[in-house]
C-alpha atoms as a PDB file:
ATOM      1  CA  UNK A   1      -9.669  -6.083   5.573  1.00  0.00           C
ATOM      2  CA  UNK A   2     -10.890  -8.354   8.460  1.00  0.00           C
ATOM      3  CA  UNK A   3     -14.411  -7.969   9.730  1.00  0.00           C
ATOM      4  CA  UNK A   4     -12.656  -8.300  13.845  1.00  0.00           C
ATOM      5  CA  UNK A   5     -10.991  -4.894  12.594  1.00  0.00           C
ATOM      6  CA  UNK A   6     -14.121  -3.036  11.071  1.00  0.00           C
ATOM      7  CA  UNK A   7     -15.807  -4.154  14.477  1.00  0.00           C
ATOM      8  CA  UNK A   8     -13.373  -3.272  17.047  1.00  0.00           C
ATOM      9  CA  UNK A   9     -14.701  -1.410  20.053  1.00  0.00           C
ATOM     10  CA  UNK A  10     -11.498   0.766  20.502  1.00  0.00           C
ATOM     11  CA  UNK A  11     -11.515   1.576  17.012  1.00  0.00           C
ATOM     12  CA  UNK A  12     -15.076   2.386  16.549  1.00  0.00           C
ATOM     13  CA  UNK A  13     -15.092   4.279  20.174  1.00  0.00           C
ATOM     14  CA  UNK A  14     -11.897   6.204  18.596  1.00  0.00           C
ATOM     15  CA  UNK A  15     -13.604   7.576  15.624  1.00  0.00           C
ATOM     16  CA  UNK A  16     -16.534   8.477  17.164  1.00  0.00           C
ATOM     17  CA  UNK A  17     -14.427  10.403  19.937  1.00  0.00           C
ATOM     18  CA  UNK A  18     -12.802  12.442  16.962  1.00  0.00           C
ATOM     19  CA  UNK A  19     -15.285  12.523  14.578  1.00  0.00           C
ATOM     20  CA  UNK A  20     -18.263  13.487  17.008  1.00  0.00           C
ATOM     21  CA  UNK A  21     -20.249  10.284  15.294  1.00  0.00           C
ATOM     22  CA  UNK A  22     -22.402   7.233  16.644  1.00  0.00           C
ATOM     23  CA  UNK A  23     -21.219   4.842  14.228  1.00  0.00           C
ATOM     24  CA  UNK A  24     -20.819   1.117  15.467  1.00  0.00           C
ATOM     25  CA  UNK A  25     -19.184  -0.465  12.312  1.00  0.00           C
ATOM     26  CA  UNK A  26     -16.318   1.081  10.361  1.00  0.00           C
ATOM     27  CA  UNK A  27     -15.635   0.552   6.547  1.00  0.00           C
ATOM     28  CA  UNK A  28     -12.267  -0.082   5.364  1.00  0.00           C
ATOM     29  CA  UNK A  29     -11.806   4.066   4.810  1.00  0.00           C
ATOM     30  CA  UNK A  30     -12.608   4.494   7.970  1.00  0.00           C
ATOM     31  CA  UNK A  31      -9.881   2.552   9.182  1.00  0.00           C
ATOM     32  CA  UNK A  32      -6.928   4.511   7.237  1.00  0.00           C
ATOM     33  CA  UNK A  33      -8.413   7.722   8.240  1.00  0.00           C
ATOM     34  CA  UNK A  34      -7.952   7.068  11.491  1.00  0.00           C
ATOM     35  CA  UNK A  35      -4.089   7.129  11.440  1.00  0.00           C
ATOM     36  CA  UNK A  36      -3.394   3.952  13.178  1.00  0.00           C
ATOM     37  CA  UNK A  37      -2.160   1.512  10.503  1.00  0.00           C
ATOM     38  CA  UNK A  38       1.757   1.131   9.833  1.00  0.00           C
ATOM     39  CA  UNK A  39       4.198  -0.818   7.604  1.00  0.00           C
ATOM     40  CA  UNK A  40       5.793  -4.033   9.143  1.00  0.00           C
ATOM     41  CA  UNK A  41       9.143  -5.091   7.321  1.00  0.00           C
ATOM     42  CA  UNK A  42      10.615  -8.356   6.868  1.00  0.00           C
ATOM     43  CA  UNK A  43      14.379  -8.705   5.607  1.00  0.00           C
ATOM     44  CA  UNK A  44      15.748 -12.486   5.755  1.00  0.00           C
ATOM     45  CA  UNK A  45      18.651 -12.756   3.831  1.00  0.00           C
ATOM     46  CA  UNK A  46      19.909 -16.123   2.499  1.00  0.00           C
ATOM     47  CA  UNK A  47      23.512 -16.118   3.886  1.00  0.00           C
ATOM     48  CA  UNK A  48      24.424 -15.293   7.247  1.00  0.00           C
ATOM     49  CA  UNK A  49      23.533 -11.775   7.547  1.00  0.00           C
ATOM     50  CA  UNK A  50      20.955 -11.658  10.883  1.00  0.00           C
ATOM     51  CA  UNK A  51      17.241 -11.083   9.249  1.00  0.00           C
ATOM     52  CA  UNK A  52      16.243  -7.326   9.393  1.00  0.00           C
ATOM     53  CA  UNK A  53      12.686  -6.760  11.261  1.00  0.00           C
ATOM     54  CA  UNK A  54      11.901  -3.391  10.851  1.00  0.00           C
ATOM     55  CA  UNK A  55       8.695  -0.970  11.110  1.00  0.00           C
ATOM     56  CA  UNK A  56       7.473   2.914  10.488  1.00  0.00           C
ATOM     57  CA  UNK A  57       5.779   3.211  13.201  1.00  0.00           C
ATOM     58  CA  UNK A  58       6.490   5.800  16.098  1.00  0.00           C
ATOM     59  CA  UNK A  59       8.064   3.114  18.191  1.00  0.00           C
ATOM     60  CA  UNK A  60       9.371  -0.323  18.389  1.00  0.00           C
ATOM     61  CA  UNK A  61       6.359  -3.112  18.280  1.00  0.00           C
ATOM     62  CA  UNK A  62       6.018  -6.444  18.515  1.00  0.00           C
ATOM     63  CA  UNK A  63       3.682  -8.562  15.945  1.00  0.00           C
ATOM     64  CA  UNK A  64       3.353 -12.658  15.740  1.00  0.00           C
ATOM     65  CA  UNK A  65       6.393 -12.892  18.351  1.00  0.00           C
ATOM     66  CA  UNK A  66       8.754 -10.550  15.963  1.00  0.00           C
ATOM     67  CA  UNK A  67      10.187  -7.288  17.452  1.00  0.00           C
ATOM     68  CA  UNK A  68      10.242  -4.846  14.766  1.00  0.00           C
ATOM     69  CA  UNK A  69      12.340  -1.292  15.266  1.00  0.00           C
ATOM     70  CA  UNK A  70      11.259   1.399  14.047  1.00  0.00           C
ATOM     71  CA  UNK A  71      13.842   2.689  11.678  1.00  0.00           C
ATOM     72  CA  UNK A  72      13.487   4.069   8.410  1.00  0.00           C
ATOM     73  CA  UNK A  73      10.774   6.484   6.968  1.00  0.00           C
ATOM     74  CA  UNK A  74       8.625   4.516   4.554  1.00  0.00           C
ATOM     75  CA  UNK A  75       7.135   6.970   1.831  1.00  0.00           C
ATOM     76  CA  UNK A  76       3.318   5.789   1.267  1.00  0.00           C
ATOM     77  CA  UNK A  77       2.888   7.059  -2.518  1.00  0.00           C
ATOM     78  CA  UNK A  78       5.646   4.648  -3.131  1.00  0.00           C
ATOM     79  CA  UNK A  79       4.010   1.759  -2.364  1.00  0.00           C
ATOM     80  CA  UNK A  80       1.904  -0.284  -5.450  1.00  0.00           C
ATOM     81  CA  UNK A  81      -1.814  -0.341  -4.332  1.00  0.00           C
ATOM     82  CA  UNK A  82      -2.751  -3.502  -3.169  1.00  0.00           C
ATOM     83  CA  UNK A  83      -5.990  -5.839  -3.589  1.00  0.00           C
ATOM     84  CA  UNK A  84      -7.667  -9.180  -2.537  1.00  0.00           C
ATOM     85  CA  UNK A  85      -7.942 -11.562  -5.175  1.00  0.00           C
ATOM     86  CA  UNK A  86      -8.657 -15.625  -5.297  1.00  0.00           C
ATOM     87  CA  UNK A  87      -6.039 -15.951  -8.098  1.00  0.00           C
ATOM     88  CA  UNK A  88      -2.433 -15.619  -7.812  1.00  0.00           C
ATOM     89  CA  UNK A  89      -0.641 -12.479  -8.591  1.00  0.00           C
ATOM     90  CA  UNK A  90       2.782 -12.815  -9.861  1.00  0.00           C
ATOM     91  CA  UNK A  91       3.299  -8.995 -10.041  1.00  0.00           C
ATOM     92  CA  UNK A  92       6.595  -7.715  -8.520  1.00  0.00           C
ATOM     93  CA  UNK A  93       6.547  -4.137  -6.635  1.00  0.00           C
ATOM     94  CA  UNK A  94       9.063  -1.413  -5.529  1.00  0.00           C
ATOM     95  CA  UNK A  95       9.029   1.124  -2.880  1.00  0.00           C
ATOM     96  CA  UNK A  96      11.069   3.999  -1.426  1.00  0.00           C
ATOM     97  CA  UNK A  97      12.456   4.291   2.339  1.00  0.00           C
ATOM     98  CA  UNK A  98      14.579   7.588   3.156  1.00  0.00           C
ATOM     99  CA  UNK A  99      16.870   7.974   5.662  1.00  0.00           C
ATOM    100  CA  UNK A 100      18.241   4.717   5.330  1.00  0.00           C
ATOM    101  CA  UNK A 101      20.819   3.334   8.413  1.00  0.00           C
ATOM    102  CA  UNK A 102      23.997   3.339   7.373  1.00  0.00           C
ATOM    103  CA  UNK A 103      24.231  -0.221   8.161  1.00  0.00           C
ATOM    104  CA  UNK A 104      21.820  -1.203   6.211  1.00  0.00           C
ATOM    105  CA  UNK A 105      23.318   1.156   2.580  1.00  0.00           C
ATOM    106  CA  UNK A 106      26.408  -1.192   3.524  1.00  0.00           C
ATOM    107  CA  UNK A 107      24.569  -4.469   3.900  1.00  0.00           C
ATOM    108  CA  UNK A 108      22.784  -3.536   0.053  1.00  0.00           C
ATOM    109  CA  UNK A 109      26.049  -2.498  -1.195  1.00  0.00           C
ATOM    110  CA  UNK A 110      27.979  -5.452  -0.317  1.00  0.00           C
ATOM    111  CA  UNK A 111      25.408  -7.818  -1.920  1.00  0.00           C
ATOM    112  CA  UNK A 112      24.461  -9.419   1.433  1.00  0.00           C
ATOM    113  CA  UNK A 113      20.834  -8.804   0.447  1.00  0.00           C
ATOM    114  CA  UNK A 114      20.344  -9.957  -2.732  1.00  0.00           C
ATOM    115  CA  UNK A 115      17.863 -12.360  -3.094  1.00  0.00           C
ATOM    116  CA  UNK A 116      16.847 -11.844   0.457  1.00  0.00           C
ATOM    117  CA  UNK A 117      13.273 -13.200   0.900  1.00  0.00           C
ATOM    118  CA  UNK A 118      10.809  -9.751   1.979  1.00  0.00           C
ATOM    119  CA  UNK A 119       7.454  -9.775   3.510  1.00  0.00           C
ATOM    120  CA  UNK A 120       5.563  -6.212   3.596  1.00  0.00           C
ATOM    121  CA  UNK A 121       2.659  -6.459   6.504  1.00  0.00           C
ATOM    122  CA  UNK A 122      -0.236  -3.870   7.179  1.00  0.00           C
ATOM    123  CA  UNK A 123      -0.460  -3.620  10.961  1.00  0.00           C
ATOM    124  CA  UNK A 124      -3.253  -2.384  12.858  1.00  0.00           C
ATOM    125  CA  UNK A 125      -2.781  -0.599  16.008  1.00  0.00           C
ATOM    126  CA  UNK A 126      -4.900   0.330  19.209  1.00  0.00           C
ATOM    127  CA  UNK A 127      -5.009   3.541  19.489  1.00  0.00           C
ATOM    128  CA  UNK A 128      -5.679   3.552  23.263  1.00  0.00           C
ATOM    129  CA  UNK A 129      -2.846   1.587  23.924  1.00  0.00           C
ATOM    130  CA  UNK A 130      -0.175   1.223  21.081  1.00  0.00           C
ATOM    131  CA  UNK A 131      -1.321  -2.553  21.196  1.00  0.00           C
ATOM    132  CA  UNK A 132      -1.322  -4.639  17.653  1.00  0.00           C
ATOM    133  CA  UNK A 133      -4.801  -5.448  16.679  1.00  0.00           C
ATOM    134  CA  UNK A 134      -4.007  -7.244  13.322  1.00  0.00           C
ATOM    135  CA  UNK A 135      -0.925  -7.919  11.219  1.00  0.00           C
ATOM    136  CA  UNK A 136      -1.882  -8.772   7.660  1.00  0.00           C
ATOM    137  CA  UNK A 137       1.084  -9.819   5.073  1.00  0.00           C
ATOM    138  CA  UNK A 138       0.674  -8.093   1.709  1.00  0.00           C
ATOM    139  CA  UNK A 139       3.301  -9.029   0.348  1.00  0.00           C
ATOM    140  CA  UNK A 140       5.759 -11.872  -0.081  1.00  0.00           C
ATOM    141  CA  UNK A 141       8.754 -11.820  -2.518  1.00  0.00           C
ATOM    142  CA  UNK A 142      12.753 -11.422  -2.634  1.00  0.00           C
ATOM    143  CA  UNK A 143      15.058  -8.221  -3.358  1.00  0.00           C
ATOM    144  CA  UNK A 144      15.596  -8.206  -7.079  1.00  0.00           C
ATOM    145  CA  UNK A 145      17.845  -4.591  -7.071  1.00  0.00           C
ATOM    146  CA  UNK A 146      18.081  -1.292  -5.275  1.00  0.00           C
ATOM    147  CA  UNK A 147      18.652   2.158  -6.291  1.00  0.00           C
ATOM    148  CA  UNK A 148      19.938   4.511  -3.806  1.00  0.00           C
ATOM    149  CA  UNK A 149      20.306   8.431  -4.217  1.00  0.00           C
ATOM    150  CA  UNK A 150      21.856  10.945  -2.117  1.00  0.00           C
ATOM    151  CA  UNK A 151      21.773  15.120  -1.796  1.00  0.00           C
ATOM    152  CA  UNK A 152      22.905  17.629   0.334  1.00  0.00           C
ATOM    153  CA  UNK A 153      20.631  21.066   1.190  1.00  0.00           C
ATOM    154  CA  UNK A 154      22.011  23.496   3.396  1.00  0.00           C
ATOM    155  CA  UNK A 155      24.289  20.637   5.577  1.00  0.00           C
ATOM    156  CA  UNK A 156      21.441  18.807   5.862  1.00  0.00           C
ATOM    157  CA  UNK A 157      22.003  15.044   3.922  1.00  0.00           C
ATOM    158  CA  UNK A 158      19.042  12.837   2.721  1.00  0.00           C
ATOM    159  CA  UNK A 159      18.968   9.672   0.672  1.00  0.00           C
ATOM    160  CA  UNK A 160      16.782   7.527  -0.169  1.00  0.00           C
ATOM    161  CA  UNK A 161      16.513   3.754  -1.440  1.00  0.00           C
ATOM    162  CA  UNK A 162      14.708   2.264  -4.132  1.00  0.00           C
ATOM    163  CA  UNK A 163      14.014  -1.785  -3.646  1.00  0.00           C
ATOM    164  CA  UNK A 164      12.791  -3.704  -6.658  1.00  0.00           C
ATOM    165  CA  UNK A 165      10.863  -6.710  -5.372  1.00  0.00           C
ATOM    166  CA  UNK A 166       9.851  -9.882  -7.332  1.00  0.00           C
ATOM    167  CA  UNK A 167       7.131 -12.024  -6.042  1.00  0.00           C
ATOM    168  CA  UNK A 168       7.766 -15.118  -4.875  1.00  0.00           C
ATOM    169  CA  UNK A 169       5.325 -16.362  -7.730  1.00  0.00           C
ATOM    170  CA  UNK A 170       7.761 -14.951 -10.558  1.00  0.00           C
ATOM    171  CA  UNK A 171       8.343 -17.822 -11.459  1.00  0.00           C
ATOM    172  CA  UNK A 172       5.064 -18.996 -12.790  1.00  0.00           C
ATOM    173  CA  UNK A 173       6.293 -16.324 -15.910  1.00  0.00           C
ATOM    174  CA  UNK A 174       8.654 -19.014 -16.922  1.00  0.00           C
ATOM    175  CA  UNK A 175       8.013 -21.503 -19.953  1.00  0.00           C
ATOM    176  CA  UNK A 176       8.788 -25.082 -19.328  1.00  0.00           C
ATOM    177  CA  UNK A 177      12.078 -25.641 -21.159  1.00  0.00           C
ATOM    178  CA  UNK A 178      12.146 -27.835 -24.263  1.00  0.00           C
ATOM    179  CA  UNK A 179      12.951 -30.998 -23.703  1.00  0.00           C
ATOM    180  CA  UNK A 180      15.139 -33.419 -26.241  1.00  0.00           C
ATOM    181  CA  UNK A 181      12.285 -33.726 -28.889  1.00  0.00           C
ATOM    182  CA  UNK A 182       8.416 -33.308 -28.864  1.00  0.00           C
ATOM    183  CA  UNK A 183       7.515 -36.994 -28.843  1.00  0.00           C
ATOM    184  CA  UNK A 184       9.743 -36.813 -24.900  1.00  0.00           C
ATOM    185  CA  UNK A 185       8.043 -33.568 -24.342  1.00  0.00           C
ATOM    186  CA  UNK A 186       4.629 -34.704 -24.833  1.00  0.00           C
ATOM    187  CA  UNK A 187       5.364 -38.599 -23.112  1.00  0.00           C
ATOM    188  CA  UNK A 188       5.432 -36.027 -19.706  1.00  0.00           C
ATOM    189  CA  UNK A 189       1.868 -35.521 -19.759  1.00  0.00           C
ATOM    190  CA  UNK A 190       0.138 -38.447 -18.862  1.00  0.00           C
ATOM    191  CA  UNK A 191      -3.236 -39.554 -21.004  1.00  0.00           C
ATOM    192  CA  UNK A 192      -1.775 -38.525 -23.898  1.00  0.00           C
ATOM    193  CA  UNK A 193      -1.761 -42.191 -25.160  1.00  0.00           C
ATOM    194  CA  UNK A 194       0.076 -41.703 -28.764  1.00  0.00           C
ATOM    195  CA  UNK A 195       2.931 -39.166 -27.347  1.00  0.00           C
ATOM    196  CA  UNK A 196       3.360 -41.472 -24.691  1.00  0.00           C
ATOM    197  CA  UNK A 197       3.791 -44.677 -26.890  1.00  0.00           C
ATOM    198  CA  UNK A 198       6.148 -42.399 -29.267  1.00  0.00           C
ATOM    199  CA  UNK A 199       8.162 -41.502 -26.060  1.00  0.00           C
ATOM    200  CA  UNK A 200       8.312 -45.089 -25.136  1.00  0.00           C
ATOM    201  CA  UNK A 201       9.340 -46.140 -28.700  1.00  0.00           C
ATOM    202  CA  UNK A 202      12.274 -43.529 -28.908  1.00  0.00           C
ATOM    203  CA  UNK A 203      13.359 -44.273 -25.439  1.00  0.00           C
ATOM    204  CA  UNK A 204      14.507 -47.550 -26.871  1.00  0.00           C
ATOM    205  CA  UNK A 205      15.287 -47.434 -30.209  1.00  0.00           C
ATOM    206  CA  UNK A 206      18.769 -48.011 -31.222  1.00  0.00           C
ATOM    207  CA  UNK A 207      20.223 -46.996 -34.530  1.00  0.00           C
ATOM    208  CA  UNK A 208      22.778 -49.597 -36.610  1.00  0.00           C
ATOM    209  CA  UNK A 209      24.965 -48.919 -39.566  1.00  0.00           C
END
């Protein structure tokens, strides 16, 4: 978490207002205890379909120029815990959101999603004003599936959705193809001086009766 954010005067003035404290820097617990951080949503789908921008806060926001609506109900022990590293992390994740819009059930059923690319941001907000103090991405990947249920209580109806996310690093999983013999293969990686003369050789070889 950003040291601007541990520092904040209205954040450190709000936890000492409901916590009866003196403190003048907050640690990263701090920060979730105090209620004010919410999940940002990013849908942009590949076709035509109008990219989804949507949030669980209390009310609409906007972050980075983006309105985001609030919408759906994000469940927090869905969510994969996240941490900073300085290597890349090709790990996918999945999360639940109940109450799903209609309109968006119709948009998942009808494929319109699939493959859309997802970003999943932390926000910050001031808890004086509603204001967004930081909007950190977490997450960047694409819808791989989606499982959706659906019950009915006493008239009342819930569902909820399952999306399956791969990371846009998935990739990186992959094994180079083989190529149309090793001596080829191994002419690819330059410094390799014997592949590459064998790759040279058999590039121009031709065979008679």
């Amino acid at each position: 978490m950003n040291n601007s954010i541990l520092t904040n005067p209205d954040l450190i003035k709000y936890w000492n207002i409901i916590r009866g404290d003196n403190k003048t820097v907050l640690t990263e617990s701090d920060v979730y205890q105090l209620n004010v951080i919410v999940k940002c949503l990013d849908v942009i789908p590949n076709s035509q379909t109008a990219p989804i921008y949507i949030t669980d806060s209390w009310a609409d926001l906007t972050a980075n120029g983006i309105d985001y609506k609030s919408a759906p109900d994000f469940l927090d022990d869905s969510f994969a815990t996240t941490s900073e590293k300085n290597s890349i992390s090709n790990n996918g994740t999945s999360f639940k959101i109940s109450n799903v819009e209609q309109t968006y059930l119709s948009l998942l059923s009808q494929g319109l999603l699939n493959n859309a690319n997802v970003n999943i941001y932390l926000t910050v907000l001031n808890p004086a004003n509603g204001n967004v103090i930081s909007h950190e991405r977490i997450f960047s990947g694409y819808i791989n599936n989606f499982e959706s249920t659906f019950s009915n209580k006493t008239g009342s109806t819930k569902n909820e959705t399952t999306l399956n996310l791969n990371s846009i690093w998935k990739k990186l999983d992959r094994s180079q193809p083989v190529l149309s013999s090793t001596s080829i293969h191994q002419s690819t990686h330059k410094g390799d001086k014997f592949f590459d003369l064998i790759g040279i050789i058999n590039s121009t070889q031709q065979w008679k009766n």
